[in-house]
C-alpha atoms as a PDB file:
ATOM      1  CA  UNK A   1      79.797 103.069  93.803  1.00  0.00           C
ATOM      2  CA  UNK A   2      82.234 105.374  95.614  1.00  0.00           C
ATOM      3  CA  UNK A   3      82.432 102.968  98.461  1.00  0.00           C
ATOM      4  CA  UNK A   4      83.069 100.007  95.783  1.00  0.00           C
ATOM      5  CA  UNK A   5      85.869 102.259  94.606  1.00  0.00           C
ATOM      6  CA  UNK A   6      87.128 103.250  97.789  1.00  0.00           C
ATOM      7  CA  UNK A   7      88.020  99.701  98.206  1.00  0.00           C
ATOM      8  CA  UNK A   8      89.190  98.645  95.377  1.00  0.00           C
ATOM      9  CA  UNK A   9      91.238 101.624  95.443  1.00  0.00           C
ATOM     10  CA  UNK A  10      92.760 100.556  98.992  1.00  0.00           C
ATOM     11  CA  UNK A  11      93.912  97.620  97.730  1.00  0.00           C
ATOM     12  CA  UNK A  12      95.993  99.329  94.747  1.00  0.00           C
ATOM     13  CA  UNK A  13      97.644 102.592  95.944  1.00  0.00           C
ATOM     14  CA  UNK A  14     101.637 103.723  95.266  1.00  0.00           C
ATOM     15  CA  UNK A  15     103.456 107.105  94.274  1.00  0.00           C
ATOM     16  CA  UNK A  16     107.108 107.241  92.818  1.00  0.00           C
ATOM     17  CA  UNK A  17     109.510 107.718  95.153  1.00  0.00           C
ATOM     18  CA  UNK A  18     113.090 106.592  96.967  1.00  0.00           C
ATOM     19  CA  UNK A  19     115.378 103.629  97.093  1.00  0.00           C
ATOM     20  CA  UNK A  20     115.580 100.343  98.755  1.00  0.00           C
ATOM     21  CA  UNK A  21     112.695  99.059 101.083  1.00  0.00           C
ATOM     22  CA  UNK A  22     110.329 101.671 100.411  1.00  0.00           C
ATOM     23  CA  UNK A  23     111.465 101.392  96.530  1.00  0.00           C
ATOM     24  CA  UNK A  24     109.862  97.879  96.703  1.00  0.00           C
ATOM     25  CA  UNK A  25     107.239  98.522  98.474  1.00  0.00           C
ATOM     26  CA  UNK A  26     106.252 101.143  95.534  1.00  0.00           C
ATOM     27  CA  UNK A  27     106.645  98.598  93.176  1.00  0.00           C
ATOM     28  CA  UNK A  28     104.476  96.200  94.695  1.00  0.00           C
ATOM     29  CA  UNK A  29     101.935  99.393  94.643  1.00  0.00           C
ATOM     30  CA  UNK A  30     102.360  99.654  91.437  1.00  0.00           C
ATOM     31  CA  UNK A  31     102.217  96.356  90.412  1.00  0.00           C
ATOM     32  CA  UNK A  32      98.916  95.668  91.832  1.00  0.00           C
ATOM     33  CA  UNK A  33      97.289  98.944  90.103  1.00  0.00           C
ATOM     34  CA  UNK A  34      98.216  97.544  87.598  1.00  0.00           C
ATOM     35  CA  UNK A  35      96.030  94.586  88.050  1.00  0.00           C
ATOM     36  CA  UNK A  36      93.027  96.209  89.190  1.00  0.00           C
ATOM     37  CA  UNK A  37      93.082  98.449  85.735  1.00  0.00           C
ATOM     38  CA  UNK A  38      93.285  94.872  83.877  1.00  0.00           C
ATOM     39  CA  UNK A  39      90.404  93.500  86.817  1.00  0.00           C
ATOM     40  CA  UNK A  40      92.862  90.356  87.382  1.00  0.00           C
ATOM     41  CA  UNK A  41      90.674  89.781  90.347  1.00  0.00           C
ATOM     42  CA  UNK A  42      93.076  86.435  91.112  1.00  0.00           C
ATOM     43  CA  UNK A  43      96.019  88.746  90.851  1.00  0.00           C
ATOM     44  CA  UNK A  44      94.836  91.375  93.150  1.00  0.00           C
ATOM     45  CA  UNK A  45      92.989  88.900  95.734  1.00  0.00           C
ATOM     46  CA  UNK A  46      96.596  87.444  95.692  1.00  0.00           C
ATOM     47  CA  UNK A  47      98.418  90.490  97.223  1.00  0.00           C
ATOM     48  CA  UNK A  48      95.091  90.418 100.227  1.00  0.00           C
ATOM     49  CA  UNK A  49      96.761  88.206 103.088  1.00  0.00           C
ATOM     50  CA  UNK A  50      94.584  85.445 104.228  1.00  0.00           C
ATOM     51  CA  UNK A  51      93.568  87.385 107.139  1.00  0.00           C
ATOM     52  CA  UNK A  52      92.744  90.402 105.615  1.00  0.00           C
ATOM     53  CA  UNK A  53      90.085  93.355 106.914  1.00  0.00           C
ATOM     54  CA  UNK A  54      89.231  96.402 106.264  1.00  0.00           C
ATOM     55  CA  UNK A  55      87.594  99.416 109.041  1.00  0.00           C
ATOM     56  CA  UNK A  56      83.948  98.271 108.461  1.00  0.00           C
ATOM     57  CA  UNK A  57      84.908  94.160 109.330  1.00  0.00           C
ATOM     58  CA  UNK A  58      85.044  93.147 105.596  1.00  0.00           C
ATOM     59  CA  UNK A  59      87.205  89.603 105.272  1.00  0.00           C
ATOM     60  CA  UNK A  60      88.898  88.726 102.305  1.00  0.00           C
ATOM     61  CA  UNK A  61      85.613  86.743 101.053  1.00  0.00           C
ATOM     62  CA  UNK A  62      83.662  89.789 101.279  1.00  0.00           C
ATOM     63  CA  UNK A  63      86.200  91.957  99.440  1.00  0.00           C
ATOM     64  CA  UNK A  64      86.521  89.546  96.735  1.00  0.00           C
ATOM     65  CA  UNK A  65      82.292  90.006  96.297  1.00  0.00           C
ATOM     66  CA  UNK A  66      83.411  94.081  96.424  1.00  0.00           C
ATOM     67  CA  UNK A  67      85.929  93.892  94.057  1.00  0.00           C
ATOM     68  CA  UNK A  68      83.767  91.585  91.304  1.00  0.00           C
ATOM     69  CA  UNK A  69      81.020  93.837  91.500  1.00  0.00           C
ATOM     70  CA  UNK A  70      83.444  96.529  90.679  1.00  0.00           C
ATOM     71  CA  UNK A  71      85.124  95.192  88.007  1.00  0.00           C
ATOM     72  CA  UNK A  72      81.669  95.200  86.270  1.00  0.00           C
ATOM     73  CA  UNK A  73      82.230  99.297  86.003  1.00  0.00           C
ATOM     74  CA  UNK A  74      83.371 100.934  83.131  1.00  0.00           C
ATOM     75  CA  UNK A  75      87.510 101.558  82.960  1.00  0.00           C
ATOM     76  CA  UNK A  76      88.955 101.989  86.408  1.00  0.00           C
ATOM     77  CA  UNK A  77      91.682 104.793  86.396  1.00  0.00           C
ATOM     78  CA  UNK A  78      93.669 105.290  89.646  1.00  0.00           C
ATOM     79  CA  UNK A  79      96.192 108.600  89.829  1.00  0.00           C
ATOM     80  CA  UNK A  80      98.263 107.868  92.928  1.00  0.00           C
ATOM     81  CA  UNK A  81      99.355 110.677  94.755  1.00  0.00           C
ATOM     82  CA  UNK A  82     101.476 111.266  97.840  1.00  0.00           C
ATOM     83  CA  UNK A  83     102.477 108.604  99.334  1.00  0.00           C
ATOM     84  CA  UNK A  84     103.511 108.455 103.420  1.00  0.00           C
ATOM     85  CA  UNK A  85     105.832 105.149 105.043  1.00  0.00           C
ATOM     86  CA  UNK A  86     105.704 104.488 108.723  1.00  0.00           C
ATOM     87  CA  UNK A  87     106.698 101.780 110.326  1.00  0.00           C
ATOM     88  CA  UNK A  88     105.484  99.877 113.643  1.00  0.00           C
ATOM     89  CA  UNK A  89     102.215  98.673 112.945  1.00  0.00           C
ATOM     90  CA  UNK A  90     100.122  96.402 115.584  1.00  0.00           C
ATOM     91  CA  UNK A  91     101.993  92.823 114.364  1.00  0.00           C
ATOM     92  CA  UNK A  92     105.447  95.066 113.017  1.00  0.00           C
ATOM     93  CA  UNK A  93     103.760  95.558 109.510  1.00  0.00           C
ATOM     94  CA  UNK A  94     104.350  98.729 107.764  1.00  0.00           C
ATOM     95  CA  UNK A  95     101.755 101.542 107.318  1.00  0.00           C
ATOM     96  CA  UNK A  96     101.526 103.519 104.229  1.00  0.00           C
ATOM     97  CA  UNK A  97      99.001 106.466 104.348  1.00  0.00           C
ATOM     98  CA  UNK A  98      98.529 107.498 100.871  1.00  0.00           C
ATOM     99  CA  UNK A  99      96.277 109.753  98.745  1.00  0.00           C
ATOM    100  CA  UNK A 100      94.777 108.658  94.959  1.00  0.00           C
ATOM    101  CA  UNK A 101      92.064 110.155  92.689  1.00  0.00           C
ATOM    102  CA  UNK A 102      90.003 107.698  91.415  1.00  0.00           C
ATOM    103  CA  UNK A 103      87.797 107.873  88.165  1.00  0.00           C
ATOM    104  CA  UNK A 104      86.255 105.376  85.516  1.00  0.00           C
ATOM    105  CA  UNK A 105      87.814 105.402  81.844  1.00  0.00           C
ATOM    106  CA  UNK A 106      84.913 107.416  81.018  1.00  0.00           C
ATOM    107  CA  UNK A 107      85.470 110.379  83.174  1.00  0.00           C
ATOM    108  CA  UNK A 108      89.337 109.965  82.427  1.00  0.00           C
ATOM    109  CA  UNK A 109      88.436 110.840  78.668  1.00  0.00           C
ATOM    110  CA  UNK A 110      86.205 113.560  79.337  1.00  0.00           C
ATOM    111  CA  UNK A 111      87.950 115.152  82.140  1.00  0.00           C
ATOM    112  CA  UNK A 112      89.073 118.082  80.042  1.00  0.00           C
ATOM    113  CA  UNK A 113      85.683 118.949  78.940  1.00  0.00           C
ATOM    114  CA  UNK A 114      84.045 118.403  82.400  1.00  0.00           C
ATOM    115  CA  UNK A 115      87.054 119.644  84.133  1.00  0.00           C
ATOM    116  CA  UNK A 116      88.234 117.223  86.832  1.00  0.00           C
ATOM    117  CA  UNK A 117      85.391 114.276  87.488  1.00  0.00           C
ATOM    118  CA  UNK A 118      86.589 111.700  90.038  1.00  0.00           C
ATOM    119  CA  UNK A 119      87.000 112.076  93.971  1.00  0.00           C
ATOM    120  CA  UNK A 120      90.280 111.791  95.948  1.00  0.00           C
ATOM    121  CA  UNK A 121      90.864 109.516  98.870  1.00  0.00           C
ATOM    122  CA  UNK A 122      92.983 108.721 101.808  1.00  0.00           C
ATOM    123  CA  UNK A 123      94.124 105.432 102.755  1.00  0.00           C
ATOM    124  CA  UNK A 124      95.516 103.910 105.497  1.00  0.00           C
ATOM    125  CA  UNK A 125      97.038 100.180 104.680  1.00  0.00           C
ATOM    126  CA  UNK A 126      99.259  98.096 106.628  1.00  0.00           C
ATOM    127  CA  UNK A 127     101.347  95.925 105.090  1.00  0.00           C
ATOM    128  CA  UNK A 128     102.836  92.604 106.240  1.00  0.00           C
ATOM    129  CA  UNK A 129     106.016  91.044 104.124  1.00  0.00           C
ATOM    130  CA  UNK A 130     105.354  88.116 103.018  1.00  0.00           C
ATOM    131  CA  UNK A 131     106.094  85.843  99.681  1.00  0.00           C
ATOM    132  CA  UNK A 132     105.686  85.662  96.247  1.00  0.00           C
ATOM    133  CA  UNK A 133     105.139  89.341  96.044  1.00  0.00           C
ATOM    134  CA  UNK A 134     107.025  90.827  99.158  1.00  0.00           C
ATOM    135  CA  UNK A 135     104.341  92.004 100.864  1.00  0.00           C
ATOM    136  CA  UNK A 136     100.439  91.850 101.527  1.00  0.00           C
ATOM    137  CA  UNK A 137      97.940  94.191 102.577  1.00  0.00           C
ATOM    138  CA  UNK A 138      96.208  92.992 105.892  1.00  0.00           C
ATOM    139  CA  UNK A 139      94.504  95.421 106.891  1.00  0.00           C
ATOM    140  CA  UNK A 140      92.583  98.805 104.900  1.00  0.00           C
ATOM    141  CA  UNK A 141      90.791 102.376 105.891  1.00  0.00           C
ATOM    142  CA  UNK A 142      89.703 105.157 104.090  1.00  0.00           C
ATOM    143  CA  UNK A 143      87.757 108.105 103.156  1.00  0.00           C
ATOM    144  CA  UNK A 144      87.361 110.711 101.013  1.00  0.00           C
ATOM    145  CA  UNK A 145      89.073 114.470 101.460  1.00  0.00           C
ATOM    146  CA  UNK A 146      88.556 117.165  99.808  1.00  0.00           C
ATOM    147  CA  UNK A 147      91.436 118.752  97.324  1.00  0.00           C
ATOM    148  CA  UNK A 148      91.598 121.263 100.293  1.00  0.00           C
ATOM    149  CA  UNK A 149      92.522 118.681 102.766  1.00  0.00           C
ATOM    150  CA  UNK A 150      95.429 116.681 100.813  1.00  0.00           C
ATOM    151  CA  UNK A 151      98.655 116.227 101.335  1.00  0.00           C
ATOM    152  CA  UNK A 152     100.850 119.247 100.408  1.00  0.00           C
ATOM    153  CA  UNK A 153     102.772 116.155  97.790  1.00  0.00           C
ATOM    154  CA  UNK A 154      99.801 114.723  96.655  1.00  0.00           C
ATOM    155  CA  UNK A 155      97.852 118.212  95.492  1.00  0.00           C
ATOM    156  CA  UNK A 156     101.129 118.872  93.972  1.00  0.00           C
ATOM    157  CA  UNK A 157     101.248 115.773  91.884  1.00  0.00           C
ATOM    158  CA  UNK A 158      97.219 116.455  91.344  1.00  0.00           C
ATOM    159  CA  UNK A 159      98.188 119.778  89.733  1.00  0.00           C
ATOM    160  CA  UNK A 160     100.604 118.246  87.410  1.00  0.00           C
ATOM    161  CA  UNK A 161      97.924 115.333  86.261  1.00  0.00           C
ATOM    162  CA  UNK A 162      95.589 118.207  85.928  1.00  0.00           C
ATOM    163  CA  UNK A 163      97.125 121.613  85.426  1.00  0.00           C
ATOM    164  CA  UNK A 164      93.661 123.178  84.917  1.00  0.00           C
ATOM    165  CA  UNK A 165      92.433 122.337  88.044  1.00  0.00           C
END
């Protein structure tokens, strides 16, 4: 389930942030949370490029399977985090390393009474521009990190989503 999530979650990640480029590139992010919170699997397979993989050799076929099987879950709630731009990846695409805690509707409602139930991850994606949306993820990593282990930004915004953690 985690790894399902993982995934999906790779495929969806942004933070708020600066202006221009990187502005867009957020709202792309954004945009295709969106998506996966609606499970518009045709609108998030459409922002995978054609050639799309992931670190353990998953196509785009293959993480269209993932991503159905997910959408099957109850709610899907991603809380983006910090978020990290670098350019110069191996074809020029740009690499965004960014943090997210992930938890189903369910979890999101109890979360008070439970106290924080859902895991955090770090992603690596790089990102190609390309059209109708700007740009497409070709290729995604992951894994999960401890709260210890995040970003200084993103444990920040954790603590504001969550000020009893």
């Amino acid at each position: 389930m985690l790894a399902l999530a993982a995934q999906l979650a790779a495929v969806f990640i942004i933070s708020c942030g600066p202006s221009s480029e990187e502005a867009r590139l957020r709202a792309f992010l954004k945009e295709t949370v969106a998506m996966a919170e609606k499970r518009d699997l045709a609108g998030v397979m459409a922002r995978l490029a054609d050639d799309y993989s992931d670190f353990e050799g998953r196509d785009k076929t293959a993480t269209e399977a993932l991503v159905r099987d997910y959408f099957r879950e109850t709610g899907i709630v991603i809380h983006l985090l910090g978020l990290r731009l670098r350019p110069g990846g191996p074809a020029g695409e740009t690499i965004v390393e960014t943090e997210a805690f992930l938890s189903s509707g369910a979890a999101e409602v109890f979360r008070k009474l439970v106290r924080l139930a859902g895991e955090c991850y770090r992603f690596e994606l790089h990102l190609a521009k390309a059209s109708p949306y700007g740009w497409q993820i070709v290729w995604a990593r992951w894994e999960a990190v401890p709260f210890s282990d995040l970003f200084p930004e993103s444990l920040a915004m954790l603590k504001k989503l969550f000020p009893e953690i």
